[in-house]
Protein backbone atom coordinates (compact mmCIF):
# COMPACT_ATOMS: atom_id res chain seq x y z
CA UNK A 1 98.24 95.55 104.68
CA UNK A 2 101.94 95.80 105.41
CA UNK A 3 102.74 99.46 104.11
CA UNK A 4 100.85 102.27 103.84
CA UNK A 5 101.12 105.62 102.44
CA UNK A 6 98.66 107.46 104.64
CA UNK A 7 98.14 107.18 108.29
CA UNK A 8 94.86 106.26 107.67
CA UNK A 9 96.22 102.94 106.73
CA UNK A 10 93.67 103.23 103.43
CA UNK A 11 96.22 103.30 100.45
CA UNK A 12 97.85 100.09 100.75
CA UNK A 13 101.62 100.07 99.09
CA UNK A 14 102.36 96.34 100.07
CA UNK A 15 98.98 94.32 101.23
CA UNK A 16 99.94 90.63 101.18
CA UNK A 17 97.44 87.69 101.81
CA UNK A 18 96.78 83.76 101.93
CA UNK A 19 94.18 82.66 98.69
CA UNK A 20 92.98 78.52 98.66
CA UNK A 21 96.11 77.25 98.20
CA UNK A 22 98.62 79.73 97.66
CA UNK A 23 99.68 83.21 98.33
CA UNK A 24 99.24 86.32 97.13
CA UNK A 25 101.46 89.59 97.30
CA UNK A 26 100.76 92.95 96.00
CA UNK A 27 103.24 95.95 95.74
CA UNK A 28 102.32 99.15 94.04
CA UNK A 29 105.02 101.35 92.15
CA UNK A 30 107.59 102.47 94.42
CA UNK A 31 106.20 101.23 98.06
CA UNK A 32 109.65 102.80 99.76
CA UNK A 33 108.08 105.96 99.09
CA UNK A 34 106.18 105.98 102.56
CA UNK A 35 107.99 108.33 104.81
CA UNK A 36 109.04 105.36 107.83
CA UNK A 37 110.34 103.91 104.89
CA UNK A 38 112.53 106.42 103.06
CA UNK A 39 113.53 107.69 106.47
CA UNK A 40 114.80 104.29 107.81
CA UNK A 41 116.84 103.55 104.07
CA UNK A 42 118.90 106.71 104.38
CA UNK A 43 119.83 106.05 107.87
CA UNK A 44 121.33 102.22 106.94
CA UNK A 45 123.82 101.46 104.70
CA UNK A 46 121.57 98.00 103.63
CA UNK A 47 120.48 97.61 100.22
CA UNK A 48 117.66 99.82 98.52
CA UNK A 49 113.86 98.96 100.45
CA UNK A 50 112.29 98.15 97.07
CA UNK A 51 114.64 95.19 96.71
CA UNK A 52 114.21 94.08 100.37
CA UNK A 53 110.55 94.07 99.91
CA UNK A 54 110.70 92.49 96.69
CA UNK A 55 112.99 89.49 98.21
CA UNK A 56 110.70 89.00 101.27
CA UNK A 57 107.35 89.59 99.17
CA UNK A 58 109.20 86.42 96.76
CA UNK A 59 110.37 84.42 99.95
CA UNK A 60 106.94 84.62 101.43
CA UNK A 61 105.14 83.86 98.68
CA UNK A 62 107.11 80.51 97.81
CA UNK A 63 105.82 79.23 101.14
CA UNK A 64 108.52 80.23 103.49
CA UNK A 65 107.64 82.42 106.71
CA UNK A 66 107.76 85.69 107.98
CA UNK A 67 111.31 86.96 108.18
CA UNK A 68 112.02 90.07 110.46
């Protein structure tokens, strides 16, 4: 699980993991909804966290590494 949206860490928003072969990523609807995350977007002038996460959920995926 990368995000979650309780502190519980039981409702995943982003849970990402390697399957045989390949990887797997899973986002639910709007995973910058978690509080860290809304918090941190409106204090940087980057672009919006969905399309971060969707670019590094993407990059990931295709076999590249973790990026920071």
């Amino acid at each position: 699980m990368l995000l979650s949206y309780d502190w519980e860490h039981r409702l995943g928003a982003v849970v990402a993991a390697e399957y045989g072969r390949g990887r797997a990523v899973a986002i639910s609807p709007h995973p910058e909804n978690t509080t860290h995350e809304t918090t941190a977007w409106r204090c940087s002038t980057s672009r919006a966290p969905s399309a971060e996460i969707l670019r590094a959920a993407l990059y990931w995926s295709a076999g590249g590494g973790a990026r920071a």
